[in-house]
Protein backbone atom coordinates (compact mmCIF):
# COMPACT_ATOMS: atom_id res chain seq x y z
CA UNK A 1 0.00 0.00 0.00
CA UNK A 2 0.93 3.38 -0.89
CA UNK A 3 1.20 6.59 1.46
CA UNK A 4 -1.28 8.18 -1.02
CA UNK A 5 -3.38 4.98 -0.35
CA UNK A 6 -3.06 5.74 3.16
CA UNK A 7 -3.80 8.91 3.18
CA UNK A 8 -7.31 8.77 1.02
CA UNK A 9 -8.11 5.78 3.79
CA UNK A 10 -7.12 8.53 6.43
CA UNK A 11 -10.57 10.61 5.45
CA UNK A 12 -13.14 8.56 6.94
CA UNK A 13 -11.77 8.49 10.46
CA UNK A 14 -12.35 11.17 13.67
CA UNK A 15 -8.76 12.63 15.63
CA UNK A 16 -9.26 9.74 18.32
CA UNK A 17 -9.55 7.03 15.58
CA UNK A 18 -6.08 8.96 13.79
CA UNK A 19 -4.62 9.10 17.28
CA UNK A 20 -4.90 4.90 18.15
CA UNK A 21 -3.85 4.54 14.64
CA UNK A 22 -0.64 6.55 14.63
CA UNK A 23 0.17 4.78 18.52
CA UNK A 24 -0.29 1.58 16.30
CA UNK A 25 2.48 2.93 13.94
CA UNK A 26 4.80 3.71 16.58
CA UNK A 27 4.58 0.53 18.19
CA UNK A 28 5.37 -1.42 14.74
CA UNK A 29 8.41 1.05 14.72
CA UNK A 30 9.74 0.72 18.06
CA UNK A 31 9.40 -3.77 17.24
CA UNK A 32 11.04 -3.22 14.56
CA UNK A 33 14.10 -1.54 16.38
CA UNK A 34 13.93 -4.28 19.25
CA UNK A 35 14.23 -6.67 16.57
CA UNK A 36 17.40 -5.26 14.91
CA UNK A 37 19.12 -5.43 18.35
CA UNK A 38 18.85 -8.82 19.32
CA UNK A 39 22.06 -10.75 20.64
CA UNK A 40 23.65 -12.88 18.12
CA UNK A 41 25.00 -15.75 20.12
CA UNK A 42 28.53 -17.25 18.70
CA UNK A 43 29.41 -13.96 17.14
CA UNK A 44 33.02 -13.97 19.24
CA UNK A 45 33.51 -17.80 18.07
CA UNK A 46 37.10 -18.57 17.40
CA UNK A 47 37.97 -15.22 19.11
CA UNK A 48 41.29 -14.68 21.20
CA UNK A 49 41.08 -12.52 23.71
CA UNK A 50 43.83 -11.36 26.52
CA UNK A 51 44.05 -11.69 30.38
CA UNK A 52 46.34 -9.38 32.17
CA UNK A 53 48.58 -11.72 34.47
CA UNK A 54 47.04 -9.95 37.58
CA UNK A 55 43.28 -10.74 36.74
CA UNK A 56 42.95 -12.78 40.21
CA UNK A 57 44.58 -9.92 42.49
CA UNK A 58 42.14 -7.39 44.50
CA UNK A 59 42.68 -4.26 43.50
CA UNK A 60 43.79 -1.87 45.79
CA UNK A 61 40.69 0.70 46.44
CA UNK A 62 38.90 -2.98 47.66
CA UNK A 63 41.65 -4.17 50.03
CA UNK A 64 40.29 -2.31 52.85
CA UNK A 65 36.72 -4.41 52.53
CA UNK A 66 38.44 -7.53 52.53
């Protein structure tokens, strides 16, 4: 459907009617965007990564609560 479809649809309805309709558009939007940011699991597969040598140690600013 065209916006020029749309809009000669967009005649027969009152400002409340207009109103639900564009919350309706909005939430197909906002779906839309959750969709695109979905976690891809396995996307670091095969990936080296580095560990400093003092990982284990407490750092100093948390020595005093231990």
């Amino acid at each position: 459907m065209s916006y020029a479809e749309l809009i000669q649809k967009e005649e027969g309805f009152d400002d409340n009617e207009m109103a639900e309709i564009l919350d309706f558009i909005k939430l197909v939007k906002n779906k839309k965007k959750k969709d695109s940011n979905k976690i891809i699991l396995g996307v670091l597969k095969n990936s080296k990564f580095y560990m400093s040598d003092d990982f284990d140690e407490t750092p100093e600013c948390f020595k005093e609560y231990m």
